[in-house]
PDB file of N, CA and C in Angstrom:
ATOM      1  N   UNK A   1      18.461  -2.826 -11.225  1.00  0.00           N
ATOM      2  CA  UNK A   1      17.339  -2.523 -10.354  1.00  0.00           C
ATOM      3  C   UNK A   1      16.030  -3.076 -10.925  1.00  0.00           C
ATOM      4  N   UNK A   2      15.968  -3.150 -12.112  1.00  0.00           N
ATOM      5  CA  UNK A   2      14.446  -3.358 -12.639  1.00  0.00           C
ATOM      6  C   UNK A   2      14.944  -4.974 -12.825  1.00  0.00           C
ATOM      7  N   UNK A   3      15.662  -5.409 -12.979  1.00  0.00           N
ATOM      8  CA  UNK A   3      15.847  -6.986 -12.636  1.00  0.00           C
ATOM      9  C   UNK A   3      15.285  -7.927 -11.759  1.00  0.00           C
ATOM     10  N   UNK A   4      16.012  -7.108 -10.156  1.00  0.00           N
ATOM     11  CA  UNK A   4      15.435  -7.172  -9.152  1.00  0.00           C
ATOM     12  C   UNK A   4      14.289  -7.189  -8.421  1.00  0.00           C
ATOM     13  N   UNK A   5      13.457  -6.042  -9.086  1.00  0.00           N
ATOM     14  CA  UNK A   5      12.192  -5.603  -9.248  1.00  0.00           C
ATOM     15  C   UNK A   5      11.203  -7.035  -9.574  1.00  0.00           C
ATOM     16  N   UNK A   6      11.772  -7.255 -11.047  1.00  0.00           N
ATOM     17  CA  UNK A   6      10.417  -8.444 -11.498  1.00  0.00           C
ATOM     18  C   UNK A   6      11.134  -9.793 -10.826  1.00  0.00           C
ATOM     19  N   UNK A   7      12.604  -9.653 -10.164  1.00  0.00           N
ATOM     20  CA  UNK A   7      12.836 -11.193  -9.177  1.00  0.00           C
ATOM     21  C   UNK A   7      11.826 -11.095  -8.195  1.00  0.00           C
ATOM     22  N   UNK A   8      11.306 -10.275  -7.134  1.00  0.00           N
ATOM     23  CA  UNK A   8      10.583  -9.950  -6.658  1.00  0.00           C
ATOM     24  C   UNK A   8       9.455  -9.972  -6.570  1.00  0.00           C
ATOM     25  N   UNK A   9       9.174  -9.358  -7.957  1.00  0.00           N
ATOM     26  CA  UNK A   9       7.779  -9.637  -8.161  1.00  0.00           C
ATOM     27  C   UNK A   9       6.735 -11.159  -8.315  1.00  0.00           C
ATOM     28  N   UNK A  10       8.134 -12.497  -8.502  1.00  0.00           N
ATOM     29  CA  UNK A  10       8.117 -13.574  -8.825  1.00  0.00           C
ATOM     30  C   UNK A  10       8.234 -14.294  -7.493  1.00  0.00           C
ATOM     31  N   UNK A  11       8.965 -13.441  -6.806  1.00  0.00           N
ATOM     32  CA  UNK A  11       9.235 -14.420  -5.649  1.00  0.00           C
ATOM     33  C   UNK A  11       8.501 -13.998  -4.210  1.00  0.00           C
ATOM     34  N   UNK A  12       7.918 -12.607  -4.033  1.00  0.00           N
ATOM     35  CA  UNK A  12       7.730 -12.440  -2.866  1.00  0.00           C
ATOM     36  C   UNK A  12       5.707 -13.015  -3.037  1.00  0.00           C
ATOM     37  N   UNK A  13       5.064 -13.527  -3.884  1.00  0.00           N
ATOM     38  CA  UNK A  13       4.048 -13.877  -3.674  1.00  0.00           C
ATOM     39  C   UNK A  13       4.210 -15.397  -3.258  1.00  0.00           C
ATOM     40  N   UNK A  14       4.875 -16.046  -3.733  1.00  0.00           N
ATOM     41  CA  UNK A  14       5.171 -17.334  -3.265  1.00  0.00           C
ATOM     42  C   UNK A  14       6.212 -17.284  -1.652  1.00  0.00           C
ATOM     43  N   UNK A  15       7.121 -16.376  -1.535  1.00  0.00           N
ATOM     44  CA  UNK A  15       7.373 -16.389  -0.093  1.00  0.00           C
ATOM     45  C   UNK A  15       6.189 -15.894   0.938  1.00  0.00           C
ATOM     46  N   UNK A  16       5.334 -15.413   0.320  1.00  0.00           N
ATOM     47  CA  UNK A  16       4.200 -14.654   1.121  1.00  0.00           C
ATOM     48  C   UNK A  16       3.671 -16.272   1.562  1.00  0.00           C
ATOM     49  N   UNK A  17       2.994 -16.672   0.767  1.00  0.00           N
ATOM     50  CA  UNK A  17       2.297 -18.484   0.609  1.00  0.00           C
ATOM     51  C   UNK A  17       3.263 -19.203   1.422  1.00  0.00           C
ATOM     52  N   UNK A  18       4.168 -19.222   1.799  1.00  0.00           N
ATOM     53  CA  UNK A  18       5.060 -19.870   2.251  1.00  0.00           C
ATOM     54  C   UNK A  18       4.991 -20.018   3.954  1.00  0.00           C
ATOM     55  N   UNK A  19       5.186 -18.519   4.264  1.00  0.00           N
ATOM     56  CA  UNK A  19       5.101 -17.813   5.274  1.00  0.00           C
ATOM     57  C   UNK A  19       3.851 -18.168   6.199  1.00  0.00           C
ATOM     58  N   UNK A  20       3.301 -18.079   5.274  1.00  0.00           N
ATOM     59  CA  UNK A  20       1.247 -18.058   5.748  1.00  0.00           C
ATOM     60  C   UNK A  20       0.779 -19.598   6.183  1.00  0.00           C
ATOM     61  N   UNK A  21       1.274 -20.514   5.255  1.00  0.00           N
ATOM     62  CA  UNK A  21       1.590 -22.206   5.506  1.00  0.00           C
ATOM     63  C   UNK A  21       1.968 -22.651   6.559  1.00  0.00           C
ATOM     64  N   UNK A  22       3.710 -21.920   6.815  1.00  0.00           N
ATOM     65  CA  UNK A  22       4.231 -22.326   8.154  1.00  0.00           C
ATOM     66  C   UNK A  22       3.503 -21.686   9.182  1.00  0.00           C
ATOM     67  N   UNK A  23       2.715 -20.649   9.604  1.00  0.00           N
ATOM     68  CA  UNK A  23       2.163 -20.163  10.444  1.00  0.00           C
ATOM     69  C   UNK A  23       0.566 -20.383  10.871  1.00  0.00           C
ATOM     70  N   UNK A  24       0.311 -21.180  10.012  1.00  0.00           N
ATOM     71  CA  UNK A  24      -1.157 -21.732   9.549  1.00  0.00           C
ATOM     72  C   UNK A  24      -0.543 -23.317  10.337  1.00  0.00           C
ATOM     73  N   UNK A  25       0.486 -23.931  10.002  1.00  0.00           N
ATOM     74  CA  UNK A  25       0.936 -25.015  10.653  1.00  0.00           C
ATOM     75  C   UNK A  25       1.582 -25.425  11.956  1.00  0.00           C
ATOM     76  N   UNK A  26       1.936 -23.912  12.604  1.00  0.00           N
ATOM     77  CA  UNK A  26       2.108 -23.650  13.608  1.00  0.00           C
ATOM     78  C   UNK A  26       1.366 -23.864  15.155  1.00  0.00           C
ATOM     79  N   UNK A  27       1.932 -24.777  16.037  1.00  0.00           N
ATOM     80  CA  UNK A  27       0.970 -25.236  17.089  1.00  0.00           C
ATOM     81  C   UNK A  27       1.206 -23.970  18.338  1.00  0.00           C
ATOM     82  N   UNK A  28       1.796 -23.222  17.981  1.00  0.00           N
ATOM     83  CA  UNK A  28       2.332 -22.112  18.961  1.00  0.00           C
ATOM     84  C   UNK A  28       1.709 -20.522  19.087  1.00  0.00           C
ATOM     85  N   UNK A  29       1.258 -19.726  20.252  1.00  0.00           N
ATOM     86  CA  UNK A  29       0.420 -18.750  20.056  1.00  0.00           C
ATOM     87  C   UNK A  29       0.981 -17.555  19.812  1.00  0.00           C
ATOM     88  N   UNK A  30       2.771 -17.927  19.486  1.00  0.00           N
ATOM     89  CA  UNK A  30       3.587 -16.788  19.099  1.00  0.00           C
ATOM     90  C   UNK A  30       4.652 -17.450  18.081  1.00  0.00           C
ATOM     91  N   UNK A  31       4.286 -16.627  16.846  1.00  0.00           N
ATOM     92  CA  UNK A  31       5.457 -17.012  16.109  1.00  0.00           C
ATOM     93  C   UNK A  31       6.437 -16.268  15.888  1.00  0.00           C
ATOM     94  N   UNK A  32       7.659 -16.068  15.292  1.00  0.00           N
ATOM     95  CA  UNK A  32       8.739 -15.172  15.181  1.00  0.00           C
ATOM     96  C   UNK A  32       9.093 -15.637  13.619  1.00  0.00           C
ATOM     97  N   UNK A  33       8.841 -14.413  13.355  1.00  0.00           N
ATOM     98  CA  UNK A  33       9.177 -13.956  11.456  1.00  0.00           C
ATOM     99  C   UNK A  33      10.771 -13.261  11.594  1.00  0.00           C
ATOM    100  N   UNK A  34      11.696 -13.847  10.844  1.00  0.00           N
ATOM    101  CA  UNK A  34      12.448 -13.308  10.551  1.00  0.00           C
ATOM    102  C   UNK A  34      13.106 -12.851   9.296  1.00  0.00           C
ATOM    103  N   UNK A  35      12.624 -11.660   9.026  1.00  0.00           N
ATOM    104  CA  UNK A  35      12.579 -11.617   7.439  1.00  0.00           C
ATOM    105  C   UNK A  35      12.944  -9.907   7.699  1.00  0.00           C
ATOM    106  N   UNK A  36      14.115  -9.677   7.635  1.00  0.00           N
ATOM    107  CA  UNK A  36      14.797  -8.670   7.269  1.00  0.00           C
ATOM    108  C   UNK A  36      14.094  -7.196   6.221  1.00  0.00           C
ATOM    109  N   UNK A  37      13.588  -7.902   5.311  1.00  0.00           N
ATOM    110  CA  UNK A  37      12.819  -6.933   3.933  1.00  0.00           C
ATOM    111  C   UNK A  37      11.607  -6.985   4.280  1.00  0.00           C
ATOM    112  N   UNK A  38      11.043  -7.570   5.512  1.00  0.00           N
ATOM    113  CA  UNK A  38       9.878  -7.344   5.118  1.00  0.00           C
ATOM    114  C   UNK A  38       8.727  -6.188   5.245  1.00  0.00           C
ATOM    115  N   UNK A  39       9.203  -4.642   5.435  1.00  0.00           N
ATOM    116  CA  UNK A  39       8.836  -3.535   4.845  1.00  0.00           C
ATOM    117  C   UNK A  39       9.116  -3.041   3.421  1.00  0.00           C
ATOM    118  N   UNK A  40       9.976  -3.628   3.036  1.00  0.00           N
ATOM    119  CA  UNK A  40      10.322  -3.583   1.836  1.00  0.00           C
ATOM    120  C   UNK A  40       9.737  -4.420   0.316  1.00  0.00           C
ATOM    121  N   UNK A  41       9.146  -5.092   1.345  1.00  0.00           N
ATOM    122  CA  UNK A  41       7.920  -6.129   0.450  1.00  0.00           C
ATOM    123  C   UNK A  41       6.965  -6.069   0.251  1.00  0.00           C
ATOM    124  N   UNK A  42       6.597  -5.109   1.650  1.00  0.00           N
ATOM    125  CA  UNK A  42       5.149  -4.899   1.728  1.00  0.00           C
ATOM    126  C   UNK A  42       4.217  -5.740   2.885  1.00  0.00           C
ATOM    127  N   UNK A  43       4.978  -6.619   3.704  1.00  0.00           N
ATOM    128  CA  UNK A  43       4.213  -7.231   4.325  1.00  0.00           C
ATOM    129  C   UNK A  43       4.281  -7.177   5.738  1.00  0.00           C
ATOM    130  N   UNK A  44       3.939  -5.704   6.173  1.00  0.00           N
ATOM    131  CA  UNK A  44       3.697  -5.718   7.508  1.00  0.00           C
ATOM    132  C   UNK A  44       2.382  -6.314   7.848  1.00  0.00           C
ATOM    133  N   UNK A  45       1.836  -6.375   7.112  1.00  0.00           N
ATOM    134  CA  UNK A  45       0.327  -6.790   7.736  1.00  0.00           C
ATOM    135  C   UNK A  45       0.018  -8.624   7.852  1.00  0.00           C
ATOM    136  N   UNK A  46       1.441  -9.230   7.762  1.00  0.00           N
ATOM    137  CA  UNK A  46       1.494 -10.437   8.135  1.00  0.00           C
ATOM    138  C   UNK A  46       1.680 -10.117   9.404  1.00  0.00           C
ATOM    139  N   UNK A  47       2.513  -9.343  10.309  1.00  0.00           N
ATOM    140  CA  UNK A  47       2.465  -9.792  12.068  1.00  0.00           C
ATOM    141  C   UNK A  47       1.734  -8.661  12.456  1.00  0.00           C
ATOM    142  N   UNK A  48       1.602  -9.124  13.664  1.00  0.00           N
ATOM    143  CA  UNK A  48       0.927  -8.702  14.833  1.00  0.00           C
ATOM    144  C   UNK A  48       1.961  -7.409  15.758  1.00  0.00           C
ATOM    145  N   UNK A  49       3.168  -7.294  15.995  1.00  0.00           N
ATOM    146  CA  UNK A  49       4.475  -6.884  16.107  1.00  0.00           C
ATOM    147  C   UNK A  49       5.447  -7.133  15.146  1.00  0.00           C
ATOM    148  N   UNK A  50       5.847  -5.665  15.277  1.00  0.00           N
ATOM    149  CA  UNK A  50       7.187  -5.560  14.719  1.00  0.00           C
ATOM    150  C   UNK A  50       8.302  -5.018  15.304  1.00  0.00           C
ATOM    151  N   UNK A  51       9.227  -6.152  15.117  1.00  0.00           N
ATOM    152  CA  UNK A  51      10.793  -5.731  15.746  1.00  0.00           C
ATOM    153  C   UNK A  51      11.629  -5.235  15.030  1.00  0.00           C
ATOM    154  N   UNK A  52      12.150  -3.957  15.652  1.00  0.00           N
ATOM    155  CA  UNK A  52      13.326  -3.624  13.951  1.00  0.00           C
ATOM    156  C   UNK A  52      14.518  -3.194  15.343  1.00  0.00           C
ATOM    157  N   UNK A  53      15.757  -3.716  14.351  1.00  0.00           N
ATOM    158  CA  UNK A  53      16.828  -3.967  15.208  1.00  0.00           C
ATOM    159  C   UNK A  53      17.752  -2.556  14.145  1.00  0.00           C
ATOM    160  N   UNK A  54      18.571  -1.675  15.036  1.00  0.00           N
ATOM    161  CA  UNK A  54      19.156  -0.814  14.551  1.00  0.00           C
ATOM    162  C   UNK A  54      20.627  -0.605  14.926  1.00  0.00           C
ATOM    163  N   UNK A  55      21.496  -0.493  13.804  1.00  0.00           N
ATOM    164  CA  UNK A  55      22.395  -0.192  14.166  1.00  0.00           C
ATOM    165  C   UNK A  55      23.886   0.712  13.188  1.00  0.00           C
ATOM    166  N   UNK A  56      24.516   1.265  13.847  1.00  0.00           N
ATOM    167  CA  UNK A  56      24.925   1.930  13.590  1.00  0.00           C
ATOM    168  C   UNK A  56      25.484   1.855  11.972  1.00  0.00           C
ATOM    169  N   UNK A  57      25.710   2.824  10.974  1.00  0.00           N
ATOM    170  CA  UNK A  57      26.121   2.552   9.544  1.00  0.00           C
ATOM    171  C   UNK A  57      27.562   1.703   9.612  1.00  0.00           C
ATOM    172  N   UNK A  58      28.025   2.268   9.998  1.00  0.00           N
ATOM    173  CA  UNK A  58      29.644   2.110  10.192  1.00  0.00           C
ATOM    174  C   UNK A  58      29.844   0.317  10.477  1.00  0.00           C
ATOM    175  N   UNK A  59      28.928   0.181  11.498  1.00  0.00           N
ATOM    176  CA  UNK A  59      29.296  -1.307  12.312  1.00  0.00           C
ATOM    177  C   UNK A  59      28.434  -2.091  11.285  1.00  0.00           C
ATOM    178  N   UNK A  60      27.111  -1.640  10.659  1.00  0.00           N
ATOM    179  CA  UNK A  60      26.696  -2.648   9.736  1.00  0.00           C
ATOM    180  C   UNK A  60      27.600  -2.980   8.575  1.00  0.00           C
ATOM    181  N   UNK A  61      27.881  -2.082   8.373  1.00  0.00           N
ATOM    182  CA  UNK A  61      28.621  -2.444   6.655  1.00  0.00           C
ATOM    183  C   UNK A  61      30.114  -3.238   7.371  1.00  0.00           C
ATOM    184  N   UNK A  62      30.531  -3.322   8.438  1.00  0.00           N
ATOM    185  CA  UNK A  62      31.692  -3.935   8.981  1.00  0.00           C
ATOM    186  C   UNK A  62      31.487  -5.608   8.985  1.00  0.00           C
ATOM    187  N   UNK A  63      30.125  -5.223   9.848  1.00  0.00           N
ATOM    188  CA  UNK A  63      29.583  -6.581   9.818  1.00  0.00           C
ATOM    189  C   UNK A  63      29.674  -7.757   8.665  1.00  0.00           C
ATOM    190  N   UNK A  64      29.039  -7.031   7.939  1.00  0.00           N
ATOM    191  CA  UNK A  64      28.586  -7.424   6.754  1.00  0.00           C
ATOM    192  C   UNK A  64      29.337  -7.680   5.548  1.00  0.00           C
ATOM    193  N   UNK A  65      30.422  -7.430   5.454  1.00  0.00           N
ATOM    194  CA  UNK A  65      31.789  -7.618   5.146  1.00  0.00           C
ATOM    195  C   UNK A  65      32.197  -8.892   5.637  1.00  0.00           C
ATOM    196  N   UNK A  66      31.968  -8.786   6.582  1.00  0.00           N
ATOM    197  CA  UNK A  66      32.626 -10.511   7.604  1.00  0.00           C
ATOM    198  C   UNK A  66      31.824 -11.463   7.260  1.00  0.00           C
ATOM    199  N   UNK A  67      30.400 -10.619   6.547  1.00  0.00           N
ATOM    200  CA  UNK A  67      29.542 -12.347   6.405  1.00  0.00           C
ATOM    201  C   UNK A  67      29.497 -12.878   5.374  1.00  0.00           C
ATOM    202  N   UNK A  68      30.003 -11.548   4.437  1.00  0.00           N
ATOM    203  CA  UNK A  68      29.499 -11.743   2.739  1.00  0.00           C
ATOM    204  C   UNK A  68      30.594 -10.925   2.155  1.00  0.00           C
ATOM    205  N   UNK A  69      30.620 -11.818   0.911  1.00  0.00           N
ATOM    206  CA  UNK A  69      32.057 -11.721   0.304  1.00  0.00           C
ATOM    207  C   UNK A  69      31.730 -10.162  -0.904  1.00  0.00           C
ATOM    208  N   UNK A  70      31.240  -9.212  -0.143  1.00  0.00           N
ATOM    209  CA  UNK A  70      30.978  -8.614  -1.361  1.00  0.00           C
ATOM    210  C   UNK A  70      31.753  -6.599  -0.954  1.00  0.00           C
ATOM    211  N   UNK A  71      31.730  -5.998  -2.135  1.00  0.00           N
ATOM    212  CA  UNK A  71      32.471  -4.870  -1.805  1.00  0.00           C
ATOM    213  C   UNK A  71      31.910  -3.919  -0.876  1.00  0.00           C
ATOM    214  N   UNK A  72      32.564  -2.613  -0.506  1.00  0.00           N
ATOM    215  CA  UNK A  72      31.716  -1.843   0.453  1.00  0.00           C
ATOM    216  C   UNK A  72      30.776  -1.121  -0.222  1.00  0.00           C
ATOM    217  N   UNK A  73      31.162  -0.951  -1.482  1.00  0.00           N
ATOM    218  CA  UNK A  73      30.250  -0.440  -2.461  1.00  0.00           C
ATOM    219  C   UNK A  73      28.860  -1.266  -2.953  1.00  0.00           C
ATOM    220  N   UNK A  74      29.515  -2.280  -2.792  1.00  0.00           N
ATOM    221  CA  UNK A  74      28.063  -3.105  -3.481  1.00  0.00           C
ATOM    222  C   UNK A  74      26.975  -3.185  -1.529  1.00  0.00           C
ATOM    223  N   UNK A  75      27.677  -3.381  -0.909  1.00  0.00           N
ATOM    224  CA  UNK A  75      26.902  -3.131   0.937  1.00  0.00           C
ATOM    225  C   UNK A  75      26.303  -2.150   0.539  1.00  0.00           C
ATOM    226  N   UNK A  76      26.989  -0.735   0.360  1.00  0.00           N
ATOM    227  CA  UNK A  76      26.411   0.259   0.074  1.00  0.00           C
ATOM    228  C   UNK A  76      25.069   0.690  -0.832  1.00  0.00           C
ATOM    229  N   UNK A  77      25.083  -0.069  -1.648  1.00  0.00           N
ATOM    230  CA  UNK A  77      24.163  -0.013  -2.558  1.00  0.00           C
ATOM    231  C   UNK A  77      22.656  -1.188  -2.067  1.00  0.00           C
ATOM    232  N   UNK A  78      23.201  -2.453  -1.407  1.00  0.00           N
ATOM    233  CA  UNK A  78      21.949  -2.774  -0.537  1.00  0.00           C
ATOM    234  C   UNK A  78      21.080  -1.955   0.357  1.00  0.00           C
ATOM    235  N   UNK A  79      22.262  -1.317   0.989  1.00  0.00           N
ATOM    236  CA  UNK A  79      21.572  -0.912   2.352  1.00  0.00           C
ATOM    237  C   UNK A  79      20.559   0.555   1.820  1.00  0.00           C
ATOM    238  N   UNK A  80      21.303   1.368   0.872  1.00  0.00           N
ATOM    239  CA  UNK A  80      20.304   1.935  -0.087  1.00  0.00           C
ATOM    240  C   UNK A  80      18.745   1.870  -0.519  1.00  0.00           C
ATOM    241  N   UNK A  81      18.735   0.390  -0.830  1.00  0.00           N
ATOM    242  CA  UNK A  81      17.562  -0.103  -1.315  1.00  0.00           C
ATOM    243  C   UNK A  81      16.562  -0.521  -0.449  1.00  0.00           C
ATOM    244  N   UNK A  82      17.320  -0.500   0.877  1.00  0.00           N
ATOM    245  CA  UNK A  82      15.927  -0.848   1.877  1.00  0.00           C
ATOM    246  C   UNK A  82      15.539   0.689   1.977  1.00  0.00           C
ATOM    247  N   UNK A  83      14.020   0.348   2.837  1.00  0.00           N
ATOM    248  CA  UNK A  83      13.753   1.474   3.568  1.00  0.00           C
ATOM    249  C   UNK A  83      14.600   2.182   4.195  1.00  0.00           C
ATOM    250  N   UNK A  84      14.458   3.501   4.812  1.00  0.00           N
ATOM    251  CA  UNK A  84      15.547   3.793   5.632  1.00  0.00           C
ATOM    252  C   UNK A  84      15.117   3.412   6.794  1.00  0.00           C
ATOM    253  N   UNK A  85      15.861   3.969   7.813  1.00  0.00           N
ATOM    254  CA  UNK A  85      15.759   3.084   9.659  1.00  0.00           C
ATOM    255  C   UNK A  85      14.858   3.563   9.887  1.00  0.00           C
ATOM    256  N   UNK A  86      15.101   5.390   9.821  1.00  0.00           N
ATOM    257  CA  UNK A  86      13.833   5.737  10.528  1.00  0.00           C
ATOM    258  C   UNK A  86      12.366   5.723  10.158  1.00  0.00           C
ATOM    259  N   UNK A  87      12.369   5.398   9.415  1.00  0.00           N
ATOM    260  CA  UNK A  87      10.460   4.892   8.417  1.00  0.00           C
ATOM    261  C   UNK A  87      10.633   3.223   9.306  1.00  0.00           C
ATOM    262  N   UNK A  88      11.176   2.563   9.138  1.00  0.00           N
ATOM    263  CA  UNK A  88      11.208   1.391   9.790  1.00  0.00           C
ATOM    264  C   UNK A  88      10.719   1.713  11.087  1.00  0.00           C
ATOM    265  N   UNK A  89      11.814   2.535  11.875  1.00  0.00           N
ATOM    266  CA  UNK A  89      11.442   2.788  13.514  1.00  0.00           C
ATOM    267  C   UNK A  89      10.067   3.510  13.684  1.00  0.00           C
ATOM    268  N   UNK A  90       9.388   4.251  12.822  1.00  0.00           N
ATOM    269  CA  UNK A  90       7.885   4.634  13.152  1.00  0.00           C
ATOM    270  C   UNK A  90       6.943   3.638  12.779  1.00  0.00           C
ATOM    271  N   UNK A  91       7.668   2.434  12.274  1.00  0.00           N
ATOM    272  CA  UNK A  91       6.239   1.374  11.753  1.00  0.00           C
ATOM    273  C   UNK A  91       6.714   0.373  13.643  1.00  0.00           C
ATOM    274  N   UNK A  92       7.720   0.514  13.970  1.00  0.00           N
ATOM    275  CA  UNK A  92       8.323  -0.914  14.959  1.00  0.00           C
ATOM    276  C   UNK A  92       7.138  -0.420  16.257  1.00  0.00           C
ATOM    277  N   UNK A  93       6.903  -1.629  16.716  1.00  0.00           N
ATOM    278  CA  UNK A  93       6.624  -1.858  18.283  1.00  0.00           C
ATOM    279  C   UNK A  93       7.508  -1.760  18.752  1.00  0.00           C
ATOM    280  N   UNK A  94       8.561  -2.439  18.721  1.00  0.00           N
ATOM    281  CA  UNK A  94       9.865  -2.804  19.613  1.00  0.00           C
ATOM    282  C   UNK A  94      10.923  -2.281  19.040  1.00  0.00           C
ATOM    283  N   UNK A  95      12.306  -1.624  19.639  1.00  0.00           N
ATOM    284  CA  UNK A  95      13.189  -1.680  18.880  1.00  0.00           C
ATOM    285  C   UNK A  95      14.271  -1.652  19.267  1.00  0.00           C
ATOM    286  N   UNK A  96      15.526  -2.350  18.792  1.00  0.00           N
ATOM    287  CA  UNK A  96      16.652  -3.021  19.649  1.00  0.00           C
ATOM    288  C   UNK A  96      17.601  -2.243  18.931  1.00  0.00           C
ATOM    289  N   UNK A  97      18.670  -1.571  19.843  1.00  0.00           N
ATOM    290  CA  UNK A  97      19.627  -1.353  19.701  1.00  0.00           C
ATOM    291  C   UNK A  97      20.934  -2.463  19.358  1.00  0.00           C
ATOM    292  N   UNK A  98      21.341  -2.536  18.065  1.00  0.00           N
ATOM    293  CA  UNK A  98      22.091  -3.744  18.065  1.00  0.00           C
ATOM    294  C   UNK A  98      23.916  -3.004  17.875  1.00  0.00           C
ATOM    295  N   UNK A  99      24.191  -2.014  18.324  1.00  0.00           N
ATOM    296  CA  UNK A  99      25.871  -1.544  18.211  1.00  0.00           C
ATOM    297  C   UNK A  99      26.611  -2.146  19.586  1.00  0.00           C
ATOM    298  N   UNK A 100      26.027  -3.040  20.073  1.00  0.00           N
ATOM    299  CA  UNK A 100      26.913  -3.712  21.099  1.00  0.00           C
ATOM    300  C   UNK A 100      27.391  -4.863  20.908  1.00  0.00           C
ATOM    301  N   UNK A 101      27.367  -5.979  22.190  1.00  0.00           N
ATOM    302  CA  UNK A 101      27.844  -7.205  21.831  1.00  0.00           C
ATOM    303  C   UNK A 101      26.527  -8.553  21.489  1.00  0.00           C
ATOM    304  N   UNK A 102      26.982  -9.814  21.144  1.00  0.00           N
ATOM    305  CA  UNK A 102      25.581 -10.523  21.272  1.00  0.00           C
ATOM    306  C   UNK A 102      25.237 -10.862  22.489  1.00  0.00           C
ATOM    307  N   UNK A 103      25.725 -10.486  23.547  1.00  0.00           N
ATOM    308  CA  UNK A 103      24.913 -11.042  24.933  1.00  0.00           C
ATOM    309  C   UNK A 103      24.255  -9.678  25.440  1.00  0.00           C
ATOM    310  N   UNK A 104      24.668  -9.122  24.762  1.00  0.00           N
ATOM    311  CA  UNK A 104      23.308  -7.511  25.052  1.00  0.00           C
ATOM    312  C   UNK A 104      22.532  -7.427  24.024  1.00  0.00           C
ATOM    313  N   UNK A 105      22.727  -7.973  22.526  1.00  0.00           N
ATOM    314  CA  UNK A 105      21.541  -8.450  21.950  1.00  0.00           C
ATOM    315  C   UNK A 105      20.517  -9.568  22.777  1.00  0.00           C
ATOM    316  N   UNK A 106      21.209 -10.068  22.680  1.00  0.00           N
ATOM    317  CA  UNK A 106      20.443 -11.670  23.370  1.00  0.00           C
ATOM    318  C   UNK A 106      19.344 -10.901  24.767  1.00  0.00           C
ATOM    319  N   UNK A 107      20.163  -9.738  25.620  1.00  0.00           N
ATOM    320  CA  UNK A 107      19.233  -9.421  26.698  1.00  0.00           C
ATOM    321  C   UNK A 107      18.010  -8.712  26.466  1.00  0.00           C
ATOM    322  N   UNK A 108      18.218  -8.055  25.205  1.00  0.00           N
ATOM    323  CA  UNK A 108      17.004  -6.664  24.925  1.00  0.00           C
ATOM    324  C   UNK A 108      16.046  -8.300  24.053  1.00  0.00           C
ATOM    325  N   UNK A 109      16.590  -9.060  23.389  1.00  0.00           N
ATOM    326  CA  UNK A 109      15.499 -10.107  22.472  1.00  0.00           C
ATOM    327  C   UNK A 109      14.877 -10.778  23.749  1.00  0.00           C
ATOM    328  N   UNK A 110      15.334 -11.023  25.002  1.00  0.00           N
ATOM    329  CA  UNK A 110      14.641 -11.593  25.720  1.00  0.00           C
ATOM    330  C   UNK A 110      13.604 -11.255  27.055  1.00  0.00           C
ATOM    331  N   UNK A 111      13.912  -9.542  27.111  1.00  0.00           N
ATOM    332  CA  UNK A 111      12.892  -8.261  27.423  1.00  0.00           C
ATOM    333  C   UNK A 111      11.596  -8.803  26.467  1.00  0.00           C
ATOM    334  N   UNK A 112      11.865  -8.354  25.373  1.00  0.00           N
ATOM    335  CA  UNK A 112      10.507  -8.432  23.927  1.00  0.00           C
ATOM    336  C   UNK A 112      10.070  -9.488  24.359  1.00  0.00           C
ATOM    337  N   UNK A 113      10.653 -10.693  24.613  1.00  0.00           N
ATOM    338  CA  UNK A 113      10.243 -12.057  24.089  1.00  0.00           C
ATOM    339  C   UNK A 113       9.167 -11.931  25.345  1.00  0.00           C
ATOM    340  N   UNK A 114       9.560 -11.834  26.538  1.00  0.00           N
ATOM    341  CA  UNK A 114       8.788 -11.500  28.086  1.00  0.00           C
ATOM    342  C   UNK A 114       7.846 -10.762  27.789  1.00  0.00           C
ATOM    343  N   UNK A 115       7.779  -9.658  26.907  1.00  0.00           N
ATOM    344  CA  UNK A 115       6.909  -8.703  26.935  1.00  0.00           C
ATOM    345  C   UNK A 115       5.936  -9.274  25.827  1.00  0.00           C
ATOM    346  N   UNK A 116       6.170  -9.894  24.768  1.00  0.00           N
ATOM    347  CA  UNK A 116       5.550 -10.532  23.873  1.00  0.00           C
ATOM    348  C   UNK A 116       4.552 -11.787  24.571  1.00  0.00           C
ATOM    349  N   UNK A 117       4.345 -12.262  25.291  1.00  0.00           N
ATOM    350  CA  UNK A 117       4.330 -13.716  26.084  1.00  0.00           C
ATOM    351  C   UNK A 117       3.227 -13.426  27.330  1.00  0.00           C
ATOM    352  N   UNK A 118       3.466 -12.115  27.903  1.00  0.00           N
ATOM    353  CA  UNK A 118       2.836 -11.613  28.835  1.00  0.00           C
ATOM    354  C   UNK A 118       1.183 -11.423  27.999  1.00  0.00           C
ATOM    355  N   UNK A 119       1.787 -10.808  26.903  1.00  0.00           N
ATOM    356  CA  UNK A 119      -0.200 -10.432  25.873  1.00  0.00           C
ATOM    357  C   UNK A 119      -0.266 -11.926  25.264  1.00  0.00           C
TER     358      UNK A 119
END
């Protein structure tokens, strides 16, 4: 954990710079951040909205298994280290139910995206 900590501490000021570059270089009046940790970093106060996508324990760690070669224990111990959902869901503007399929993801991202576009 304290490993992690000073990786962090090394890397999220230069992903911050990074972030700020591409969006500074950006010809578009909406950008889309996709950065998973980023309550966990500290940087809500890079957007304007926040989307937090939720879903069930059970189906994440299933997921996540299928994407990454790692144990349920070690999942377990990520998903630990974030915030929890619901501190997430009182910081979100928006928030998507993701325990279905991707074409009912895809419909609620393209509600936001409408509703994002309209301001």
């Amino acid at each position: 954990r304290a490993l992690l900590k000073k990786l962090n501490s090394i890397m999220h000021p230069e992903i911050v710079k990074a972030i700020k570059r591409q969006i500074k270089k950006s010809r578009n009046s909406l950008v889309v951040l996709d950065a998973p940790l980023l309550l966990e970093a500290g940087l809500r106060s890079l957007v304007t909205k926040l989307v937090v996508v939720t879903v069930k324990r059970s189906l994440q760690i299933q997921r996540l298994q299928k994407k990454l070669p790692l144990s349920r224990k070690e999942i377990n111990l990520r998903i630990k280290s974030q915030v929890p959902i619901r501190k997430k869901i009182q910081s979100a503007d928006f928030i998507i139910d993701n325990n279905r399929n991707k074409n009912e993801l895809k419909k609620k991202v393209m509600l936001i995206r409408r509703s994002l576009w309209k301001n």
